[in-house]
C-alpha atoms as a PDB file:
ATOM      1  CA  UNK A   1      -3.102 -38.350 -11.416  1.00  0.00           C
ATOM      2  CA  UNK A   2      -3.973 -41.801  -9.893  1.00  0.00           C
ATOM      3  CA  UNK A   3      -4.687 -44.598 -12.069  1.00  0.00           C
ATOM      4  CA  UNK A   4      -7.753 -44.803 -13.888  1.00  0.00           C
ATOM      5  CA  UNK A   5      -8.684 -41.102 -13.398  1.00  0.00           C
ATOM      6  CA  UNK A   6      -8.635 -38.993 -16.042  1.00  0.00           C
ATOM      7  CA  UNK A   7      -7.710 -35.310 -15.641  1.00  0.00           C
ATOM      8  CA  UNK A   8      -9.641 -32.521 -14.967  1.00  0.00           C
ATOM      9  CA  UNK A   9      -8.559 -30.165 -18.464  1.00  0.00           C
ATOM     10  CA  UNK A  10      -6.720 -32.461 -21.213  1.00  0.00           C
ATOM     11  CA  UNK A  11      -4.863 -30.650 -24.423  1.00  0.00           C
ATOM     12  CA  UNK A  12      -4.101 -34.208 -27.216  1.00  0.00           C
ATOM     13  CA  UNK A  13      -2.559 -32.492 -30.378  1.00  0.00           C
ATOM     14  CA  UNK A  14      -3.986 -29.232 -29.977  1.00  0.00           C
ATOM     15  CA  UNK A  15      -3.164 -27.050 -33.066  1.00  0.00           C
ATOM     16  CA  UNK A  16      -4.077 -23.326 -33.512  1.00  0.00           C
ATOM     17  CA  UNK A  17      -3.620 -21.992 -37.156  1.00  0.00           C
ATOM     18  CA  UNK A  18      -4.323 -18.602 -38.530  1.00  0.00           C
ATOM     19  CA  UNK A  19      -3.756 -17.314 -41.793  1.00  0.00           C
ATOM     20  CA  UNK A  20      -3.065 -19.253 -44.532  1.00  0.00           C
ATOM     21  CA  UNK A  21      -0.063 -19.858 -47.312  1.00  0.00           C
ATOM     22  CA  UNK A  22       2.879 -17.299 -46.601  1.00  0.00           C
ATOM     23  CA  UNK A  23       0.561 -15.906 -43.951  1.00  0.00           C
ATOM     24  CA  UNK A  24      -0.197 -18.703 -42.003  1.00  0.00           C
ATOM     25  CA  UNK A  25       0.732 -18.598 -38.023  1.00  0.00           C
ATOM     26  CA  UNK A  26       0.759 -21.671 -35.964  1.00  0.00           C
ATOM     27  CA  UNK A  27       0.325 -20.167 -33.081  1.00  0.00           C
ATOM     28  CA  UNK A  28      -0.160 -24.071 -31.203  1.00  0.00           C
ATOM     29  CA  UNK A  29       1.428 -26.628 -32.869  1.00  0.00           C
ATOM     30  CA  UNK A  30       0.527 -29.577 -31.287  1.00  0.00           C
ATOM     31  CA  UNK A  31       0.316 -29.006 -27.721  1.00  0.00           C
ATOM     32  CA  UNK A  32      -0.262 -32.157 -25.308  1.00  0.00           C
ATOM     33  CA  UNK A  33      -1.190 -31.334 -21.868  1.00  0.00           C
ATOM     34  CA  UNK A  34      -3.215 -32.510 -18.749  1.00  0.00           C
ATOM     35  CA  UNK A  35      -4.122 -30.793 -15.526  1.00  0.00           C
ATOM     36  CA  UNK A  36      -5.520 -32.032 -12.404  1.00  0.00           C
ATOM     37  CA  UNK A  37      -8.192 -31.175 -10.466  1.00  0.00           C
ATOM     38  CA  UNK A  38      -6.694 -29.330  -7.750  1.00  0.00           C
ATOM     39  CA  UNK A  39      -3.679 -27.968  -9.405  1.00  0.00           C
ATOM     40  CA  UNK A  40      -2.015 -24.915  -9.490  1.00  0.00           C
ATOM     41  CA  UNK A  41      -0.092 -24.812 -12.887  1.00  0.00           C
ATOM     42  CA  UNK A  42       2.160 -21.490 -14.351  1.00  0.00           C
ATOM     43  CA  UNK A  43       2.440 -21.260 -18.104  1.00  0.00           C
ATOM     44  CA  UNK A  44       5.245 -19.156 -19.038  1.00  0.00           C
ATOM     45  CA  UNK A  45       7.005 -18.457 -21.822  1.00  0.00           C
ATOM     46  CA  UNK A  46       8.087 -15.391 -24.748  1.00  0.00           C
ATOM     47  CA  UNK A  47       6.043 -13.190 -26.290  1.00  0.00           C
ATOM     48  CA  UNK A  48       4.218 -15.349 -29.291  1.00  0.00           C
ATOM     49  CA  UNK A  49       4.924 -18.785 -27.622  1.00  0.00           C
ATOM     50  CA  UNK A  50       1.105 -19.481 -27.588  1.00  0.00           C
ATOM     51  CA  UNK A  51       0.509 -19.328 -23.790  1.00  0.00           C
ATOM     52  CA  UNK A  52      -2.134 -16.902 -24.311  1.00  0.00           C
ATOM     53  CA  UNK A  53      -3.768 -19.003 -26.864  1.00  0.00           C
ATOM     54  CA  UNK A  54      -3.555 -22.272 -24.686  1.00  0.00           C
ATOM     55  CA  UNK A  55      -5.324 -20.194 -22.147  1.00  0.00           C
ATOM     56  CA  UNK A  56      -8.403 -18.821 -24.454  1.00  0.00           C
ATOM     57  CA  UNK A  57      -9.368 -22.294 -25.374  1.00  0.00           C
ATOM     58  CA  UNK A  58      -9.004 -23.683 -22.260  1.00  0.00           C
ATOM     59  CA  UNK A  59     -11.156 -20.868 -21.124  1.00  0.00           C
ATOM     60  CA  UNK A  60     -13.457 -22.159 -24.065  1.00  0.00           C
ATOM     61  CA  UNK A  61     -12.820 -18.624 -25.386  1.00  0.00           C
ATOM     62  CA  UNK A  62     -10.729 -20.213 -28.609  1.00  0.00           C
ATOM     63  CA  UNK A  63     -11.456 -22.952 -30.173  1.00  0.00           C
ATOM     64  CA  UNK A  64      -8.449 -25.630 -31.699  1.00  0.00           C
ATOM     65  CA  UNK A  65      -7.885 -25.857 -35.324  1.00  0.00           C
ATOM     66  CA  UNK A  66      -7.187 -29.640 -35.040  1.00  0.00           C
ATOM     67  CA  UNK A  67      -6.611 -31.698 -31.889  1.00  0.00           C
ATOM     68  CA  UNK A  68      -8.803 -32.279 -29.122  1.00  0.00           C
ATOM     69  CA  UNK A  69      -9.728 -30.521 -25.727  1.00  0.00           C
ATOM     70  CA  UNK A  70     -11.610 -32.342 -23.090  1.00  0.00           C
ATOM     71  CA  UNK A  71     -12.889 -30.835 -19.923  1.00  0.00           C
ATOM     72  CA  UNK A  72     -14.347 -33.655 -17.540  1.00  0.00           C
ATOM     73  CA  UNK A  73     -13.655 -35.819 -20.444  1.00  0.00           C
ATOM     74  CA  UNK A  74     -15.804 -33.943 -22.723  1.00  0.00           C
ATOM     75  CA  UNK A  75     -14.528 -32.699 -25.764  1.00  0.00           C
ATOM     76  CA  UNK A  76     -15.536 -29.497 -26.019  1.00  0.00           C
ATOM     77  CA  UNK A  77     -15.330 -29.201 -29.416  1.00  0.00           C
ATOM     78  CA  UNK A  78     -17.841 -31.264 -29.830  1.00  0.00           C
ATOM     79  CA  UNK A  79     -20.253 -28.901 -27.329  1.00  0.00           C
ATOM     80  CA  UNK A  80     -22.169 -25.779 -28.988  1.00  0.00           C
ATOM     81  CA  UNK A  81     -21.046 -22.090 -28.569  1.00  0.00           C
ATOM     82  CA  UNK A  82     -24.352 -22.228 -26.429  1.00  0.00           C
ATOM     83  CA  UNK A  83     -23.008 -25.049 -24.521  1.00  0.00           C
ATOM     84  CA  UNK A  84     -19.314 -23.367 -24.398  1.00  0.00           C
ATOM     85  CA  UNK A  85     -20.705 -20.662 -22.766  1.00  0.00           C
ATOM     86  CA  UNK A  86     -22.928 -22.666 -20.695  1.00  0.00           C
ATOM     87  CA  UNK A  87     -19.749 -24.397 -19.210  1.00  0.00           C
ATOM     88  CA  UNK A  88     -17.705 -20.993 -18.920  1.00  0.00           C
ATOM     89  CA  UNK A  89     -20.263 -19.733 -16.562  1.00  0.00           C
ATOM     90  CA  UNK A  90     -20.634 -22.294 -14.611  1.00  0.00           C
ATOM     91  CA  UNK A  91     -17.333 -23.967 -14.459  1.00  0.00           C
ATOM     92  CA  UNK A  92     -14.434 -21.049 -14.845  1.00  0.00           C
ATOM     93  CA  UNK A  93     -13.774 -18.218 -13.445  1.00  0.00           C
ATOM     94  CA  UNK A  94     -11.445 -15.388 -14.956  1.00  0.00           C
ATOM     95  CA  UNK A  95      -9.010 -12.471 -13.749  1.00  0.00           C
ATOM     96  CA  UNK A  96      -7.280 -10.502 -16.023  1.00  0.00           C
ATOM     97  CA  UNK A  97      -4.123  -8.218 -15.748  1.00  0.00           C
ATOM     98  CA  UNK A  98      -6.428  -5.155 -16.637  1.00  0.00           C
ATOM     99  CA  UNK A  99      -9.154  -5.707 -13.294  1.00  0.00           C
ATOM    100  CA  UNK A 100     -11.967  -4.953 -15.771  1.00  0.00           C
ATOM    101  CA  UNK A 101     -14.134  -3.547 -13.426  1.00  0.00           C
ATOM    102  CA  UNK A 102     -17.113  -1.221 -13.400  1.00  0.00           C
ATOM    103  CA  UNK A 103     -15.821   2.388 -12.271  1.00  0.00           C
ATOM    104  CA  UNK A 104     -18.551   3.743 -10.518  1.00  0.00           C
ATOM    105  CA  UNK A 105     -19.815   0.464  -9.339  1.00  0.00           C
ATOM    106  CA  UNK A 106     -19.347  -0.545  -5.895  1.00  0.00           C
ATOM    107  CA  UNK A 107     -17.097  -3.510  -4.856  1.00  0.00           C
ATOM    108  CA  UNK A 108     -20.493  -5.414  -3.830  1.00  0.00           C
ATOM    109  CA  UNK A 109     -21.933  -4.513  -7.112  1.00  0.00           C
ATOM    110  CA  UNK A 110     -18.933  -5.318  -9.366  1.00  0.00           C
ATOM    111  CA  UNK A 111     -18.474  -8.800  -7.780  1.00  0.00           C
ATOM    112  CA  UNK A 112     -22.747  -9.506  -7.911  1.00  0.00           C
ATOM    113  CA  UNK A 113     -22.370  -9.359 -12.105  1.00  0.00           C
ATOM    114  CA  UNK A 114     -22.162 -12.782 -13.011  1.00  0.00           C
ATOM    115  CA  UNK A 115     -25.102 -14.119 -10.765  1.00  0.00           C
ATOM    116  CA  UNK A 116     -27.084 -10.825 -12.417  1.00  0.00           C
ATOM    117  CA  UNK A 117     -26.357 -12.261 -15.844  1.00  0.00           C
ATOM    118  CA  UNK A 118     -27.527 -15.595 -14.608  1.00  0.00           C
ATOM    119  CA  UNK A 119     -30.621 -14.243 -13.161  1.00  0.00           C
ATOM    120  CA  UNK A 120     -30.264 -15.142  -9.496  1.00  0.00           C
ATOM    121  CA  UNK A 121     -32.326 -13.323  -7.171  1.00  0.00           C
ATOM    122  CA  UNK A 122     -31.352 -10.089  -5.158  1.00  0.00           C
ATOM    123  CA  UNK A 123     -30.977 -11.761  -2.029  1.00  0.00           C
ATOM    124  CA  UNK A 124     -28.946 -14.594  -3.248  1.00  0.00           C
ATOM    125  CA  UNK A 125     -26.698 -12.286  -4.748  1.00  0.00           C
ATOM    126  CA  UNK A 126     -26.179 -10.464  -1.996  1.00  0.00           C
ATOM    127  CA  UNK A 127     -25.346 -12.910   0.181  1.00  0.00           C
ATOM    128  CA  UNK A 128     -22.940 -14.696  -2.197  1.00  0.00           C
ATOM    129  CA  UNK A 129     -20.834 -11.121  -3.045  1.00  0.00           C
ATOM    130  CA  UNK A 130     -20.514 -10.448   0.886  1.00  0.00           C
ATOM    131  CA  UNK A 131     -19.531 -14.142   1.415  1.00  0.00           C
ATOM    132  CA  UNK A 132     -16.554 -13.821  -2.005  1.00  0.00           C
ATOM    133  CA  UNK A 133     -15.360 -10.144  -0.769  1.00  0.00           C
ATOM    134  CA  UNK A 134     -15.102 -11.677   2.958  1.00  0.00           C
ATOM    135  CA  UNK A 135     -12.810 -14.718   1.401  1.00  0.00           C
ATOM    136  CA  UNK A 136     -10.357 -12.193  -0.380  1.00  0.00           C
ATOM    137  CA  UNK A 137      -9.797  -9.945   2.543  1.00  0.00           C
ATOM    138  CA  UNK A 138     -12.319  -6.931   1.914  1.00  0.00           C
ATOM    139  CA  UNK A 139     -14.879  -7.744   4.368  1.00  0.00           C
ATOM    140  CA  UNK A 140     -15.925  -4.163   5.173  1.00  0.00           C
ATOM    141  CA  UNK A 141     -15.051  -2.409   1.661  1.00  0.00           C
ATOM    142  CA  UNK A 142     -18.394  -3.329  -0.256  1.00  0.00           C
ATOM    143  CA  UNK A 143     -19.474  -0.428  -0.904  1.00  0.00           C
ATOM    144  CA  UNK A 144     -16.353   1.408  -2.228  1.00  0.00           C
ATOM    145  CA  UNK A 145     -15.803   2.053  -5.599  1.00  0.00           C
ATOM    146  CA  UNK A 146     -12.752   1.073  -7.587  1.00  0.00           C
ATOM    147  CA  UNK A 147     -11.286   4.933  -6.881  1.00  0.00           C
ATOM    148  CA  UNK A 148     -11.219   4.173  -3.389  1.00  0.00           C
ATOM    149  CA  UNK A 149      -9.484   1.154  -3.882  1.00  0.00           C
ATOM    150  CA  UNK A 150      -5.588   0.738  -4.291  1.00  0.00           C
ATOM    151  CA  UNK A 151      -4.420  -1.756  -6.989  1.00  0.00           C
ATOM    152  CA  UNK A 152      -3.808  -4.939  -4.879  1.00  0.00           C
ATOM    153  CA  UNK A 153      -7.511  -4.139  -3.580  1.00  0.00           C
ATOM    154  CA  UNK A 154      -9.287  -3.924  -7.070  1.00  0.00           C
ATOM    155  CA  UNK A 155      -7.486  -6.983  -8.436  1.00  0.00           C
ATOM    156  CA  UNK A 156      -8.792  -8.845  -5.248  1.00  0.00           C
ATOM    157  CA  UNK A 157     -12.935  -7.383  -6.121  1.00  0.00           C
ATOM    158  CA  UNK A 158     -11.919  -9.234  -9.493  1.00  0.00           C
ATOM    159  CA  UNK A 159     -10.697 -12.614  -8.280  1.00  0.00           C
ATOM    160  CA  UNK A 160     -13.645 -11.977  -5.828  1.00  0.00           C
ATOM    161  CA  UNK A 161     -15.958 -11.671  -8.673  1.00  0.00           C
ATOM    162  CA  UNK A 162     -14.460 -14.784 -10.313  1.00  0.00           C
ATOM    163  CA  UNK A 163     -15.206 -16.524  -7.018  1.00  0.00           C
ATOM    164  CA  UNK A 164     -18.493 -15.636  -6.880  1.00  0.00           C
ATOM    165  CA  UNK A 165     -19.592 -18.279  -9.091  1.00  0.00           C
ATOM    166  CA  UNK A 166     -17.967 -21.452  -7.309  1.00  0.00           C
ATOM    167  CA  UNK A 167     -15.695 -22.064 -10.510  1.00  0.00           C
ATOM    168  CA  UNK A 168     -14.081 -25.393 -10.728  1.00  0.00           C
ATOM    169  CA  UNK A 169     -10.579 -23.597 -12.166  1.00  0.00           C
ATOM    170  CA  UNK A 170      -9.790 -20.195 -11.517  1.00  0.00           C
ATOM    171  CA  UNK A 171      -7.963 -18.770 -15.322  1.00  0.00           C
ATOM    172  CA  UNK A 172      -5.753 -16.140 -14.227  1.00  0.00           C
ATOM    173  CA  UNK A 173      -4.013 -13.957 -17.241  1.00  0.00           C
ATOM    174  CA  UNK A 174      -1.045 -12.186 -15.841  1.00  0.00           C
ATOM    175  CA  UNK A 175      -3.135 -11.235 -12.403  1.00  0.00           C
ATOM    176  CA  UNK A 176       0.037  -9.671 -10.860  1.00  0.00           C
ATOM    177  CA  UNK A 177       0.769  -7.418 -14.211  1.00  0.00           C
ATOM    178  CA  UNK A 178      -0.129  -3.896 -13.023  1.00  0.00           C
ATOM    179  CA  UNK A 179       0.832  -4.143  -9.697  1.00  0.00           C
ATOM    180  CA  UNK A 180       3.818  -3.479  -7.422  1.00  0.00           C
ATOM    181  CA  UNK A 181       6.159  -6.317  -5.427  1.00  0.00           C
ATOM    182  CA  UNK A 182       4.588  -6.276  -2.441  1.00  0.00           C
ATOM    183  CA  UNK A 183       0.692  -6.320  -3.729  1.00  0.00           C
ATOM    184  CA  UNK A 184       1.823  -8.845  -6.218  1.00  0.00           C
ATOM    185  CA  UNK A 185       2.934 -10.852  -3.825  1.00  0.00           C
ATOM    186  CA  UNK A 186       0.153 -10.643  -1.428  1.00  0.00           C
ATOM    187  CA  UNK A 187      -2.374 -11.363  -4.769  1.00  0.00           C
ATOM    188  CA  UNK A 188       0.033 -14.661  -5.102  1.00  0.00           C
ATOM    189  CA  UNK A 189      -0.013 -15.640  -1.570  1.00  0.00           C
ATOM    190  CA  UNK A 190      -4.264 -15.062  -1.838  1.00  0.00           C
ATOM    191  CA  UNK A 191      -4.377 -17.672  -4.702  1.00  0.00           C
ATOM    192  CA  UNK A 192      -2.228 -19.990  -2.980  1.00  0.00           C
ATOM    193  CA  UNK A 193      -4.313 -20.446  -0.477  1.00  0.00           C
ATOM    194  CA  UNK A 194      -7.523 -20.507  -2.605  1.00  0.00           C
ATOM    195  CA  UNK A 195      -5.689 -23.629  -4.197  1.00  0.00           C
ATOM    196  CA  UNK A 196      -4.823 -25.030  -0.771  1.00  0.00           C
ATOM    197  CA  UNK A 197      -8.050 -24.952   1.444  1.00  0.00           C
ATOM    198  CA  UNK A 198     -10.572 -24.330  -1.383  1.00  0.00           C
ATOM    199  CA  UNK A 199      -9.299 -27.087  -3.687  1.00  0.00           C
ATOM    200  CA  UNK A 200      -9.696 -24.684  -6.698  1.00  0.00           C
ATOM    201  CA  UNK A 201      -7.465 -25.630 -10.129  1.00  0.00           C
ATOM    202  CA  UNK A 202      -5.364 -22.502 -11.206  1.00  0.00           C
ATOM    203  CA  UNK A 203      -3.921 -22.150 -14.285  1.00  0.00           C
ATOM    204  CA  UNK A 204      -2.016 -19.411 -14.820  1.00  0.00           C
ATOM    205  CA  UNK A 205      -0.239 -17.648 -17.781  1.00  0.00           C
ATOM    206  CA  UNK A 206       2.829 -15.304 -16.380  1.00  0.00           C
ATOM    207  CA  UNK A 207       6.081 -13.795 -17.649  1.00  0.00           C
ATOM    208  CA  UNK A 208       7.279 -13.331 -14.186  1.00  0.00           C
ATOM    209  CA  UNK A 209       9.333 -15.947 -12.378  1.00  0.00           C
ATOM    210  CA  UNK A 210       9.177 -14.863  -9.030  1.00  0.00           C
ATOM    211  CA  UNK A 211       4.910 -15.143  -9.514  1.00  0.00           C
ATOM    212  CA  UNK A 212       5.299 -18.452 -11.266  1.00  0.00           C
ATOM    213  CA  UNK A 213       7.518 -19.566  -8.216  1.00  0.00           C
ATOM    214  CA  UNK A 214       3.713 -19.826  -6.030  1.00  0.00           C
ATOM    215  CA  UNK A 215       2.388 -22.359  -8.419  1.00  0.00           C
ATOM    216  CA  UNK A 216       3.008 -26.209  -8.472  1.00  0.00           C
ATOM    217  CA  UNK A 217       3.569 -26.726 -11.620  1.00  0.00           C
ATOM    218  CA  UNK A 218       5.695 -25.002 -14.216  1.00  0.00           C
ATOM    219  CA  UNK A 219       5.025 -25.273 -17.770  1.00  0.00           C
ATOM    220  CA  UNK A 220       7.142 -23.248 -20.375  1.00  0.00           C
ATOM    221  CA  UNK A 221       6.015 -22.767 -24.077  1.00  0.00           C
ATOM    222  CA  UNK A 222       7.875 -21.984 -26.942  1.00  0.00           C
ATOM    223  CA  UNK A 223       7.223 -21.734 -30.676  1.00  0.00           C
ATOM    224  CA  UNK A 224       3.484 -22.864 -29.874  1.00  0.00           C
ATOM    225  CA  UNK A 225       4.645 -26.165 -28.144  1.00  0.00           C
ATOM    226  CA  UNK A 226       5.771 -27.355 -24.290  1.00  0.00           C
ATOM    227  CA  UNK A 227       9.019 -27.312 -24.108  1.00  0.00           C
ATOM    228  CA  UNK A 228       8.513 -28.437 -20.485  1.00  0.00           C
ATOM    229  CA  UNK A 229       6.625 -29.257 -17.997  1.00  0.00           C
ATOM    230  CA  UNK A 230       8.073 -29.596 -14.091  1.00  0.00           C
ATOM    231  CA  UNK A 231       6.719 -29.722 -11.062  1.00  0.00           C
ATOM    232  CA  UNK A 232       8.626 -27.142  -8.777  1.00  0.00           C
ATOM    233  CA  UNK A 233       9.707 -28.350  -5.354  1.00  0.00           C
ATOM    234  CA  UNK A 234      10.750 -24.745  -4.930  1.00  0.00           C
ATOM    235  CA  UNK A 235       6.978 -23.767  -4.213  1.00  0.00           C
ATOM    236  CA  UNK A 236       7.154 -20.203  -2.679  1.00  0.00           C
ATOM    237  CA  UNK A 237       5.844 -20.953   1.099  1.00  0.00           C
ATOM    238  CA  UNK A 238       3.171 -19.027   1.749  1.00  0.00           C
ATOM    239  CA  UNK A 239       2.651 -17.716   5.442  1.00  0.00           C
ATOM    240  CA  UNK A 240      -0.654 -19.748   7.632  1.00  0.00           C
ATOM    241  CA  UNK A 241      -1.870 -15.967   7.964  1.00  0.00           C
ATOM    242  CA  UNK A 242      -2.021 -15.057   4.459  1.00  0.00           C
END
């Protein structure tokens, strides 16, 4: 982050709580973090460490208990649910581990969703689903369904369809998580390269370490708080072809 520039997604004190007395779970418990435009960041960490949670409100699908989150140096909080999910749709894209998409929807179809829920016209739909489905590899597969689609291929109609929108940061929850080595790594290699040439921010939340290997940045969380926060110069090199 040069001087003077403040960072794309900021985390100051960030505490989730749930429950209360004997019940209570801090599930964040403090959390201070910054990302850059541009970057391609790998939360990791156990099972209740609070990735998942970091993620949510960063995806302005959670909101903190105490602390602040800023997005363009706006604090969120601060914004209406309205305005949340004003800046969700137009700001961040989302794959999942599940590929949450429509079964007997076509590729084309599947990836045209969000610009049907923001009301943009046929043709400008069209246009924009060929254009995401061409930048993930499927050029020629828009009208198959999921069926006819193996694994690596339906989790690419999803980043596709996160694409579609021109998101700012791409929010990827385990993306590799139901698929094999090879189709994991060529969904790795895929995002790589959207960070690279498409400047897109990537945060994602993995267990793996071979996946988290493609990312920049490595942050691990533990007992709701960073525990650390490298940049890797190990980065996975990802083929000019890929």
């Amino acid at each position: 982050m040069t001087a003077g520039t403040a960072p794309l997604i900021r985390l100051a004190g960030v505490r989730k709580l749930y429950g209360h007395g004997e019940t209570e779970v801090r599930a964040l418990d403090g959390v201070d973090l910054a990302i850059d435009g541009g970057d391609f960041v790998a939360i990791m960490g156990p099972s209740g460490s609070g990735k998942s949670t970091a993620m949510n409100i960063i995806g302005c699908l959670d909101t903190p208990t105490s602390g602040e989150y800023q997005f363009k140096g706006v604090p969120v909080q601060s914004l209406t649910r309205d305005q949340r999910a004003l800046l969700r749709r137009r700001y961040l894209g989302f794959v999942f581990q599940g590929f949450n998409l429509l079964p007997r929807t076509s590729a084309q179809e599947n990836v045209e969703l969000p610009l049907l829920y923001r009301g943009e016209g046929a043709a400008q739909r069209h246009g924009a689903a060929r254009e995401a489905l061409a930048l993930v590899g499927l050029q020629g597969r828009e009208s198959h369904t999921p069926a006819e689609l193996s694994g690596g291929q339906q989790q690419r109609v999803a980043i596709a369809r996160a694409l579609v929108t021109r998101p700012t940061v791409l929010l990827a929850d385990e993306p590799t998580g139901n698929l094999d080595t090879q189709r994991s790594r060529e969904i790795m290699e895929l995002l790589v390269k959207l960070n690279v040439e498409r400047g897109i921010t990537i945060v994602m939340v993995t267990h793996e370490t071979e996946m988290a290997a493609f990312a920049r940045r490595v942050v691990r969380f533990v007992d709701g708080r960073v525990e650390s926060d490298r940049v890797d110069g190990t980065r996975v090199a990802v083929p000019e072809s890929a």
